[in-house]
N, C-alpha and C. Protein backbone atom coordinates (compact mmCIF):
# COMPACT_ATOMS: atom_id res chain seq x y z
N UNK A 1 287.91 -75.51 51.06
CA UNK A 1 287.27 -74.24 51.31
C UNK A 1 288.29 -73.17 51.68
N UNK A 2 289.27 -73.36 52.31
CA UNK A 2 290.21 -72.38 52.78
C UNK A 2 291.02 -71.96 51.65
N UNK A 3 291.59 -72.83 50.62
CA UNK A 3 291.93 -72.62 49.67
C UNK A 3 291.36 -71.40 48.56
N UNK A 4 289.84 -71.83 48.41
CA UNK A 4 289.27 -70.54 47.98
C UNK A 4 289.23 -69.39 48.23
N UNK A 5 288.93 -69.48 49.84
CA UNK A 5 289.59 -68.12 50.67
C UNK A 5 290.46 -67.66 50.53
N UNK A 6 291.56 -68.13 50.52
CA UNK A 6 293.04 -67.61 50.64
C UNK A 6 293.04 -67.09 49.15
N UNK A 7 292.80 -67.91 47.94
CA UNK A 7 292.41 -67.27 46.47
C UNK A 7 291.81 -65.79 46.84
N UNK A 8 290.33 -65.87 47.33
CA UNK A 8 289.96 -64.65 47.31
C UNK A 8 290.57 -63.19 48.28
N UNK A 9 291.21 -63.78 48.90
CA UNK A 9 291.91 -62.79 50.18
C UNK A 9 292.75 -62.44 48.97
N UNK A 10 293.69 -63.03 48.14
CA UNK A 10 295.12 -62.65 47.51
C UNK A 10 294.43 -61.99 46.57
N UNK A 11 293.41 -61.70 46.02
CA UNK A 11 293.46 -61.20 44.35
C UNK A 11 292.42 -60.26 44.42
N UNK A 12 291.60 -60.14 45.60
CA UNK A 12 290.26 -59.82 45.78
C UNK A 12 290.26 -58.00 45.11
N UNK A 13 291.66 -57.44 45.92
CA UNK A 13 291.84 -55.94 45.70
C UNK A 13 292.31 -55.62 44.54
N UNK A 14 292.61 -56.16 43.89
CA UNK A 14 293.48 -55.91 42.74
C UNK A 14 292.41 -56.21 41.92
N UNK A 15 291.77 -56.86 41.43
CA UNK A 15 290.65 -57.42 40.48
C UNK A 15 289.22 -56.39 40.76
N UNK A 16 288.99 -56.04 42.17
CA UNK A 16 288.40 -54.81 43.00
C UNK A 16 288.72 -53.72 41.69
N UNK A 17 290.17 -53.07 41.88
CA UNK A 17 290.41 -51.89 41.62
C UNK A 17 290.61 -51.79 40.62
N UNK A 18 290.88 -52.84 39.49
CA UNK A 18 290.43 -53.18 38.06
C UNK A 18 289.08 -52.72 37.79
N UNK A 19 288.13 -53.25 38.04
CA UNK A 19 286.87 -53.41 37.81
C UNK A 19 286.31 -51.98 38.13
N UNK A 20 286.92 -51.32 39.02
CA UNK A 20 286.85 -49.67 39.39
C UNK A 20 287.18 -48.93 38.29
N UNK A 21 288.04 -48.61 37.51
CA UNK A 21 288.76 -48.21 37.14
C UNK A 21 288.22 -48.18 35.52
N UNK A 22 286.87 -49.77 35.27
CA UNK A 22 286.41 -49.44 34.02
C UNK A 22 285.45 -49.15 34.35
N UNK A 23 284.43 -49.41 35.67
CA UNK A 23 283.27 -48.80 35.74
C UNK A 23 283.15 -47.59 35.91
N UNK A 24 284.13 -47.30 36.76
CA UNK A 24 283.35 -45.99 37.40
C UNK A 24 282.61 -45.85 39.10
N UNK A 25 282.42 -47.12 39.05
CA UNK A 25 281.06 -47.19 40.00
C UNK A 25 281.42 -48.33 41.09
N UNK A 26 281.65 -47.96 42.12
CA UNK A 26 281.96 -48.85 43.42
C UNK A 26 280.99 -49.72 43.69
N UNK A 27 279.57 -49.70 43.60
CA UNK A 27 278.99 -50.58 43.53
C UNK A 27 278.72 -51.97 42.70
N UNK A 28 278.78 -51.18 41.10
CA UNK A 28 279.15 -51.93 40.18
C UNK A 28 280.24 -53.30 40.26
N UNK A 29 281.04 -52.47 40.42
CA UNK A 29 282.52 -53.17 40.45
C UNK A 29 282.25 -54.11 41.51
N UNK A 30 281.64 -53.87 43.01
CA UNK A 30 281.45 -55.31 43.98
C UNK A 30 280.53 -55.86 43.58
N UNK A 31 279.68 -55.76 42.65
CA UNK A 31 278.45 -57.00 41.93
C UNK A 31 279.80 -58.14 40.96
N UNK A 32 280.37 -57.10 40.30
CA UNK A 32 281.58 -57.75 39.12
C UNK A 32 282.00 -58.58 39.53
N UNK A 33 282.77 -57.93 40.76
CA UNK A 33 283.66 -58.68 41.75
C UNK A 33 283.41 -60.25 41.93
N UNK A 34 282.04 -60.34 42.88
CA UNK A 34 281.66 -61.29 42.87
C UNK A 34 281.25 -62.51 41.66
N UNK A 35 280.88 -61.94 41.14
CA UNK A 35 280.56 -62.76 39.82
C UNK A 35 282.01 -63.15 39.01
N UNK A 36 283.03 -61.80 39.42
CA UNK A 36 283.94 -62.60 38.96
C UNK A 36 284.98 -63.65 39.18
N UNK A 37 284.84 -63.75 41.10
CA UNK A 37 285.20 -64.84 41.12
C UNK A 37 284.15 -66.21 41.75
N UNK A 38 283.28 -66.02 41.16
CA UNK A 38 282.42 -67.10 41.08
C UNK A 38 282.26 -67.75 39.70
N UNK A 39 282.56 -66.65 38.77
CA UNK A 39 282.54 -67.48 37.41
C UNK A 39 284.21 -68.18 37.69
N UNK A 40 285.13 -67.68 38.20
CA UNK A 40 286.49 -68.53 38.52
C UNK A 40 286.81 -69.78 38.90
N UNK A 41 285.86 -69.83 40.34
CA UNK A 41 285.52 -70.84 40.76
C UNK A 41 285.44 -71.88 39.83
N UNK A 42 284.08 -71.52 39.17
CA UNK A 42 283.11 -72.58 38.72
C UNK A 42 283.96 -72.64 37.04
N UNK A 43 284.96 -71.96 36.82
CA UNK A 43 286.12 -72.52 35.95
C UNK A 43 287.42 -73.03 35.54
N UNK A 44 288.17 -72.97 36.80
CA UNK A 44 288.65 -72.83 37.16
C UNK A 44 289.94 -74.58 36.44
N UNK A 45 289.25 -74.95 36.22
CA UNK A 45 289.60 -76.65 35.19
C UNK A 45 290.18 -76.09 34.08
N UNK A 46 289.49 -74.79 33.73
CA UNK A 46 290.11 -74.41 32.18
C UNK A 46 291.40 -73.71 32.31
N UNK A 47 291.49 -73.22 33.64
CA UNK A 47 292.41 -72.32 33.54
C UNK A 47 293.84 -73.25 33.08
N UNK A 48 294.91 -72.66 31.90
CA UNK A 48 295.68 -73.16 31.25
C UNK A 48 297.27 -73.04 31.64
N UNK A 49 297.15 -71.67 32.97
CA UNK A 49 298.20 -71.51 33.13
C UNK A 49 299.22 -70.73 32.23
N UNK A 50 298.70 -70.29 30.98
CA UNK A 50 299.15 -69.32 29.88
C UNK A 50 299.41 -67.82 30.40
N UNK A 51 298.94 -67.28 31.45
CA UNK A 51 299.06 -66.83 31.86
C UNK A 51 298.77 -66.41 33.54
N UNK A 52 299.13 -65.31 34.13
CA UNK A 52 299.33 -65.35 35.52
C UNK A 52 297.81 -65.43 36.46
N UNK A 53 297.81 -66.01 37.14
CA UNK A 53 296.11 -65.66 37.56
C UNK A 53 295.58 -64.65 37.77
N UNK A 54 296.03 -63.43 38.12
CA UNK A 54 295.77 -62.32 38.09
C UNK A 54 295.07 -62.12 37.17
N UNK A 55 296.12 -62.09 35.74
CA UNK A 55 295.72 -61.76 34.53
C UNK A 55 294.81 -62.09 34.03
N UNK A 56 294.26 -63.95 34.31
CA UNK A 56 293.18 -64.61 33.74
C UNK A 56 292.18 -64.07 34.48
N UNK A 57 292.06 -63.69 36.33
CA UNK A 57 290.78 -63.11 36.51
C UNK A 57 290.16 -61.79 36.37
N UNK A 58 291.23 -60.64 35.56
CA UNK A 58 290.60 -59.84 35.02
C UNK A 58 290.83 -59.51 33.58
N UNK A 59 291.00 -60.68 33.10
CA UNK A 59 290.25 -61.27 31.65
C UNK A 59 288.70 -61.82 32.16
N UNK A 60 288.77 -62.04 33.21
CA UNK A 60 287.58 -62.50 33.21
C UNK A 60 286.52 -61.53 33.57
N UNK A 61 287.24 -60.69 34.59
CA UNK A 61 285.97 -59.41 35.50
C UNK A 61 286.05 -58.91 34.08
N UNK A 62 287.26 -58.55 32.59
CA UNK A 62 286.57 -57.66 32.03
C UNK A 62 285.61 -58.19 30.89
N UNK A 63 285.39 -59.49 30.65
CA UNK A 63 284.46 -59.91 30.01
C UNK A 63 283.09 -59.89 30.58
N UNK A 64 282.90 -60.32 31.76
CA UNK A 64 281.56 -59.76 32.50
C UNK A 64 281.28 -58.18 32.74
N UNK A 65 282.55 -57.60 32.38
CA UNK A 65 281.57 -56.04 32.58
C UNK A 65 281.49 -56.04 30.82
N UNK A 66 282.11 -56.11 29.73
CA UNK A 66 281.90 -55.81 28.66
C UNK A 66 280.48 -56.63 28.23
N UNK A 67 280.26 -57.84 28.79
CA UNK A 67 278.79 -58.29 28.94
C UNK A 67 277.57 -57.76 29.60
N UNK A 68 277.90 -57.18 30.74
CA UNK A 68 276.70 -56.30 31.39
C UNK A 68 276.69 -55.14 30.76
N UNK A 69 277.58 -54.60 29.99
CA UNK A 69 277.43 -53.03 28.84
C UNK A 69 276.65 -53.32 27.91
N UNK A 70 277.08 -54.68 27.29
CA UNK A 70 276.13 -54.98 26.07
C UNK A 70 274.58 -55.43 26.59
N UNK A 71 274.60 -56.37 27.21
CA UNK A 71 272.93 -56.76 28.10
C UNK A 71 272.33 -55.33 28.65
N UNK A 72 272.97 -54.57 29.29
CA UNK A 72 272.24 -52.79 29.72
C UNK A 72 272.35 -52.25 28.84
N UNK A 73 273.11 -52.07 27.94
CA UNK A 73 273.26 -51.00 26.20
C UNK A 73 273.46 -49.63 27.03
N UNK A 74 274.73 -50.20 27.90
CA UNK A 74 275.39 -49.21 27.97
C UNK A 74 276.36 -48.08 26.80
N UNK A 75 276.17 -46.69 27.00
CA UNK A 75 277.39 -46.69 25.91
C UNK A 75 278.63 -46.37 26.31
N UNK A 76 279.80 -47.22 25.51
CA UNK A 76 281.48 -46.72 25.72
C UNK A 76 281.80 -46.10 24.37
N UNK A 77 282.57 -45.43 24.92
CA UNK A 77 283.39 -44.89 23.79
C UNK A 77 284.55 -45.59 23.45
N UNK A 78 284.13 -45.79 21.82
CA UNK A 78 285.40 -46.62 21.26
C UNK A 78 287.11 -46.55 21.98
N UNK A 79 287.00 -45.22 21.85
CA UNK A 79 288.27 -44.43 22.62
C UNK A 79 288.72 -45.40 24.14
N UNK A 80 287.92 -45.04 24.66
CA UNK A 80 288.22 -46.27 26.35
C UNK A 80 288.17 -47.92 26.09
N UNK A 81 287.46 -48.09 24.88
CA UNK A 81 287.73 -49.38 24.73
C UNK A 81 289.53 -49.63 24.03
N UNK A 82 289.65 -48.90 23.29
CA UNK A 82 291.03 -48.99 22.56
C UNK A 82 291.84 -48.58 23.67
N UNK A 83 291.75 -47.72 24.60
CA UNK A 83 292.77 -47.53 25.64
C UNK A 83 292.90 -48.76 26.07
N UNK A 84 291.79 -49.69 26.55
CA UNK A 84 291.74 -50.77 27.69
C UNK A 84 292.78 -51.87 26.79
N UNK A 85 292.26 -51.97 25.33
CA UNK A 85 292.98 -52.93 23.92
C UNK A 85 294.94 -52.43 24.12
N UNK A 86 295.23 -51.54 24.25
CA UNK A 86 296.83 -50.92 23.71
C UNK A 86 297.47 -51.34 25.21
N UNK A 87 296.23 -50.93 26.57
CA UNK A 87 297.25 -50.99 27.90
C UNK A 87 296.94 -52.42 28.36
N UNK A 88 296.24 -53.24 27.52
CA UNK A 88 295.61 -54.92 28.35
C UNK A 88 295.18 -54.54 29.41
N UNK A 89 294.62 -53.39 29.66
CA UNK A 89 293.70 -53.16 30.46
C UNK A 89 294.53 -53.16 32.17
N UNK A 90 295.56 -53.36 32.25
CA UNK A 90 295.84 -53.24 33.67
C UNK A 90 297.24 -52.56 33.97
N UNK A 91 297.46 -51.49 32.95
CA UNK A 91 298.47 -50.60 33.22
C UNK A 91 297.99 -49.42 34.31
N UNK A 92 298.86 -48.76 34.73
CA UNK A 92 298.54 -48.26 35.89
C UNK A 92 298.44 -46.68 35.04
N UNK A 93 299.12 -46.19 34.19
CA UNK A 93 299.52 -45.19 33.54
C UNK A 93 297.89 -44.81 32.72
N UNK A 94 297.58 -43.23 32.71
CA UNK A 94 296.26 -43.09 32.06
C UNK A 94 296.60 -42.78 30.73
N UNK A 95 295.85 -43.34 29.37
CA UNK A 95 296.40 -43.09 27.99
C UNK A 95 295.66 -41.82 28.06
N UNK A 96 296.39 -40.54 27.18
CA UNK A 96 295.52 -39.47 26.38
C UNK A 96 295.05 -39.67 26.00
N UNK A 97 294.01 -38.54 25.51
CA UNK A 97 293.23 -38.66 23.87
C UNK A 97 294.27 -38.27 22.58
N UNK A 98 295.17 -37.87 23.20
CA UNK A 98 296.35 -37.55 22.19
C UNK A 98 296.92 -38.52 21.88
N UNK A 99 297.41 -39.62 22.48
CA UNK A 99 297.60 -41.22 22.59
C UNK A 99 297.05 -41.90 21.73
N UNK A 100 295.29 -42.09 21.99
CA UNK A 100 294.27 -42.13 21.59
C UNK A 100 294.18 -41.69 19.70
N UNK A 101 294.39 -40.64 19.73
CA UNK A 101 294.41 -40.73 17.85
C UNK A 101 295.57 -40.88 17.71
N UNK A 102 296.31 -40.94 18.12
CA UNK A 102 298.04 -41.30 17.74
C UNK A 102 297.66 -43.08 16.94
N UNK A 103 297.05 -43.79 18.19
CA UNK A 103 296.87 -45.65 18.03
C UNK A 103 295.41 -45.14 16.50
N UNK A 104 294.82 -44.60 16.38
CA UNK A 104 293.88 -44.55 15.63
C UNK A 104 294.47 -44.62 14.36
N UNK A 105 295.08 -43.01 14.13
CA UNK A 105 296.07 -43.09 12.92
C UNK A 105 297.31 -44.05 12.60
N UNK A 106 297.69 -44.95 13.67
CA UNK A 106 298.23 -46.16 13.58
C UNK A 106 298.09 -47.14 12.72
N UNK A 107 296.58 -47.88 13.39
CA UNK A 107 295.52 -48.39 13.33
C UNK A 107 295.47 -48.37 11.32
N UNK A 108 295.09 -46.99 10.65
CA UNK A 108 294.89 -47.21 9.30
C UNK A 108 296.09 -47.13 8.47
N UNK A 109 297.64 -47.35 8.78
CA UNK A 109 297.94 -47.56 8.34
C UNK A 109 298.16 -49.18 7.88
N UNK A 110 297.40 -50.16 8.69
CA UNK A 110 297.74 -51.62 8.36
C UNK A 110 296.63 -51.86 7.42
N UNK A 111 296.50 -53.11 6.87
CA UNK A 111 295.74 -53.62 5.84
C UNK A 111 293.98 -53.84 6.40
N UNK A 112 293.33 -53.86 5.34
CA UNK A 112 291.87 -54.02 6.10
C UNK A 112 291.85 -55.13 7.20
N UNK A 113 292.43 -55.93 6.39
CA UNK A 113 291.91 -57.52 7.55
C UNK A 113 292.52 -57.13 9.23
N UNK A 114 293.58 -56.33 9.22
CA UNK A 114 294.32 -56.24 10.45
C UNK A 114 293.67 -55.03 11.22
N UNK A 115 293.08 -54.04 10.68
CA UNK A 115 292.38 -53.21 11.15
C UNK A 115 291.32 -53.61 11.87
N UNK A 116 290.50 -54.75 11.14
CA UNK A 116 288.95 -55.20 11.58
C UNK A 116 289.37 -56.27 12.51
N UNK A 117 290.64 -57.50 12.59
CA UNK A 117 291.15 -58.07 13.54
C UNK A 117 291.02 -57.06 15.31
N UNK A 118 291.83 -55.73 14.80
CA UNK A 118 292.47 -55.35 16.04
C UNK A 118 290.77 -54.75 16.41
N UNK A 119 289.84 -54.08 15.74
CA UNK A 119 288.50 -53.37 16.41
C UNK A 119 287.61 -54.64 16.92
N UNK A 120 287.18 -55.74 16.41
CA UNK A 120 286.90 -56.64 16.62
C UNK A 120 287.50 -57.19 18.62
N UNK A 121 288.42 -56.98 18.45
CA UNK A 121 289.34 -57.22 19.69
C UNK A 121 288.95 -56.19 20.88
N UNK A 122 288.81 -54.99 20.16
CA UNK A 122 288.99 -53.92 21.00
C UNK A 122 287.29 -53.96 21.39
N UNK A 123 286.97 -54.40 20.81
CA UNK A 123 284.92 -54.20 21.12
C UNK A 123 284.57 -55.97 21.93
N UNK A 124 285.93 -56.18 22.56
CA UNK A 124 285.59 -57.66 23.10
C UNK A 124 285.39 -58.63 22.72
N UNK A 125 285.57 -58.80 21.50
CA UNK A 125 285.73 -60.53 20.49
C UNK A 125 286.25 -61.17 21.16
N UNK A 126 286.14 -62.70 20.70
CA UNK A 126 287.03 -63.45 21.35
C UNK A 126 287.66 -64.15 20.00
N UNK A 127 289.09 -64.62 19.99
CA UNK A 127 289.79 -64.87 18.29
C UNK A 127 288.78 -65.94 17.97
N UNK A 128 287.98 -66.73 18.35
CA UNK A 128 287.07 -67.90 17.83
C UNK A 128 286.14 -67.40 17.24
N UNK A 129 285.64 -65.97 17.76
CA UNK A 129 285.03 -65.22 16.93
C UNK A 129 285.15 -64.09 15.73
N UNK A 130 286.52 -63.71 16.17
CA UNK A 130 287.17 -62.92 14.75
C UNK A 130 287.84 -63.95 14.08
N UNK A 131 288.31 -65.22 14.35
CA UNK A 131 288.87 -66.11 12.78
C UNK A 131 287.64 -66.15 12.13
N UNK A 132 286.13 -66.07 13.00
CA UNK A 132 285.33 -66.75 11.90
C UNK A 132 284.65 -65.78 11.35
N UNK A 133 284.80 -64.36 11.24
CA UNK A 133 284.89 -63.17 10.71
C UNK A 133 285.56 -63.08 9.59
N UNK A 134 286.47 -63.36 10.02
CA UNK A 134 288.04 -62.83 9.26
C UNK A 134 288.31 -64.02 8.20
N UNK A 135 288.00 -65.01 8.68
CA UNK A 135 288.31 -66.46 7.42
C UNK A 135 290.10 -66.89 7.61
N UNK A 136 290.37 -66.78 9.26
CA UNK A 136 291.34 -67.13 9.27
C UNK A 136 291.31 -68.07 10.97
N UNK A 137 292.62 -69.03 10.93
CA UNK A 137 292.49 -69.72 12.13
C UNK A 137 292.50 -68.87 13.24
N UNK A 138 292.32 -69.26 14.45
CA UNK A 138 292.19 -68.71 15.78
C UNK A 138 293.42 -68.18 15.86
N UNK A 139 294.29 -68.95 15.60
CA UNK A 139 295.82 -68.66 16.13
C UNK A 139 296.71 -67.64 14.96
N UNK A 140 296.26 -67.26 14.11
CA UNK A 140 296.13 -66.81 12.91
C UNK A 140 295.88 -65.12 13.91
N UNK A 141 294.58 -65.12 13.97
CA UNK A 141 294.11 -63.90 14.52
C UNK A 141 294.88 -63.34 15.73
N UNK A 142 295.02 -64.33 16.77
CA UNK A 142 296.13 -64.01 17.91
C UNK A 142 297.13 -63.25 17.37
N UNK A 143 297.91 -63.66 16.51
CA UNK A 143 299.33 -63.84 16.04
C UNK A 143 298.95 -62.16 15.77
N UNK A 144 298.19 -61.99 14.79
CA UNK A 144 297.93 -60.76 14.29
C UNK A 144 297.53 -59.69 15.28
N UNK A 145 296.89 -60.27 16.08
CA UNK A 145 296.63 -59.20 16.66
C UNK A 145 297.68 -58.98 18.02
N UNK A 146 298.52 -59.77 18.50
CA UNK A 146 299.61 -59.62 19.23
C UNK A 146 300.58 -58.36 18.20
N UNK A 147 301.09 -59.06 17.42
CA UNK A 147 302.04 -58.01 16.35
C UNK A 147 301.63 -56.89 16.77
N UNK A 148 300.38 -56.76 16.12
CA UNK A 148 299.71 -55.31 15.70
C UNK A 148 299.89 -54.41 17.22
N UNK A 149 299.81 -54.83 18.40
CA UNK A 149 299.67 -54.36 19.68
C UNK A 149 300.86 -53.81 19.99
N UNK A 150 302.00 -54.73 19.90
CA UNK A 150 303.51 -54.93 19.89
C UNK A 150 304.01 -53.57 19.39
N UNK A 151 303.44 -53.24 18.19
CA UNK A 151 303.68 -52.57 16.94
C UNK A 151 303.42 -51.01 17.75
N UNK A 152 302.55 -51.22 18.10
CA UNK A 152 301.87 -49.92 18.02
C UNK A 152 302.81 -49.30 19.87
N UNK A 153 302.72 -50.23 20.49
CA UNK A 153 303.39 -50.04 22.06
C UNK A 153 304.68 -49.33 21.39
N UNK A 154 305.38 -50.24 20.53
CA UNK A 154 306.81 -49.62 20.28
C UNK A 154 306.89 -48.38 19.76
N UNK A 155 306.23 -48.30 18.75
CA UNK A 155 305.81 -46.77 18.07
C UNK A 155 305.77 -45.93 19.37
N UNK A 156 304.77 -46.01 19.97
CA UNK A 156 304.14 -45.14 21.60
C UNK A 156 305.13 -44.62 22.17
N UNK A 157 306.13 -45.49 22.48
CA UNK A 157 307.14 -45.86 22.98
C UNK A 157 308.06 -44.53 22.84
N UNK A 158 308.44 -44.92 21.20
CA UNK A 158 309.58 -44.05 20.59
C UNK A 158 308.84 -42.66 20.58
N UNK A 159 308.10 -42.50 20.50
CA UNK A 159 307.36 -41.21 20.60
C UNK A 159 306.84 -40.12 22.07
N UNK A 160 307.19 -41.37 22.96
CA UNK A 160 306.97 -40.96 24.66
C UNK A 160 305.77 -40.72 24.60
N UNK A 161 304.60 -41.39 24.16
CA UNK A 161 303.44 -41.11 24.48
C UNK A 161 302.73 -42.41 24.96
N UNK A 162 303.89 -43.28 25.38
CA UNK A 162 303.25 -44.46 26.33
C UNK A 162 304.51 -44.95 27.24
């Protein structure tokens, strides 16, 4: 039990001010909160270690809010979803809208399949669900859609607009 505690003491604010930051809504975000580390808890076997825990629990708070948008039919704008897709969602830095069609017009210069890979992604897929879209393996889709991210950061980059 203390163990969990000490979990939730270390990550509690940071996963907090995540969850702020896509809602909007302080209330929101402490319903998230909780749920998001209760879905942790209660998964906590899967976790692979692929990445940092941090990272995995707000992969996780942001799959439960991109789930309570879709269950409320909330609406986002593509735009904040592609910001959340280019910064993995936990950069501290705010993207433009100038940014914003910069990654857009990016975006059509790659081939169809890599286009519908990266929106697929950006609207919360998971690759088990865009390989079986796309007609390609899981790791297939990763691959692609890592590049494509890579791609576009560096571009940003050279351009000072990230």
């Amino acid at each position: 039990m203390k163990q969990i505690e000490s979990f939730y003491i270390a990550y509690k604010q940071d996963v907090y001010m995540y969850l702020l930051s896509l809602t909007h809504n302080p209330n929101l975000s402490e319903d998230l909160l909780s749920e998001t580390f209760v879905a942790s808890i209660s998964s906590i076997g899967n976790f692979k270690g692929n990445s940092s825990i941090k990272t995995w629990l707000f992969s996780i708070a942001r799959n439960l809010w991109l789930q309570k948008i879709r269950k409320e039919k909330y609406t986002v704008e593509y735009n904040d979803l592609l910001q959340l897709y280019v910064s993995g969602g936990i950069e501290e830095n705010l993207i433009t809208m100038e940014t914003v069609k910069r990654i857009r017009n990016l975006l059509l210069e790659k081939d169809e399949r890599t286009q519908k890979i990266v929106n697929m992604r950006v609207e919360g897929c998971s690759y088990c669900e865009i390989a079986s879209v796309v007609n390609l393996s899981e790791s297939s889709a990763r691959v692609i859609d890592f590049r494509t991210k890579k791609w576009i950061k560096s571009i940003l980059e050279k351009e000072a607009l990230c």
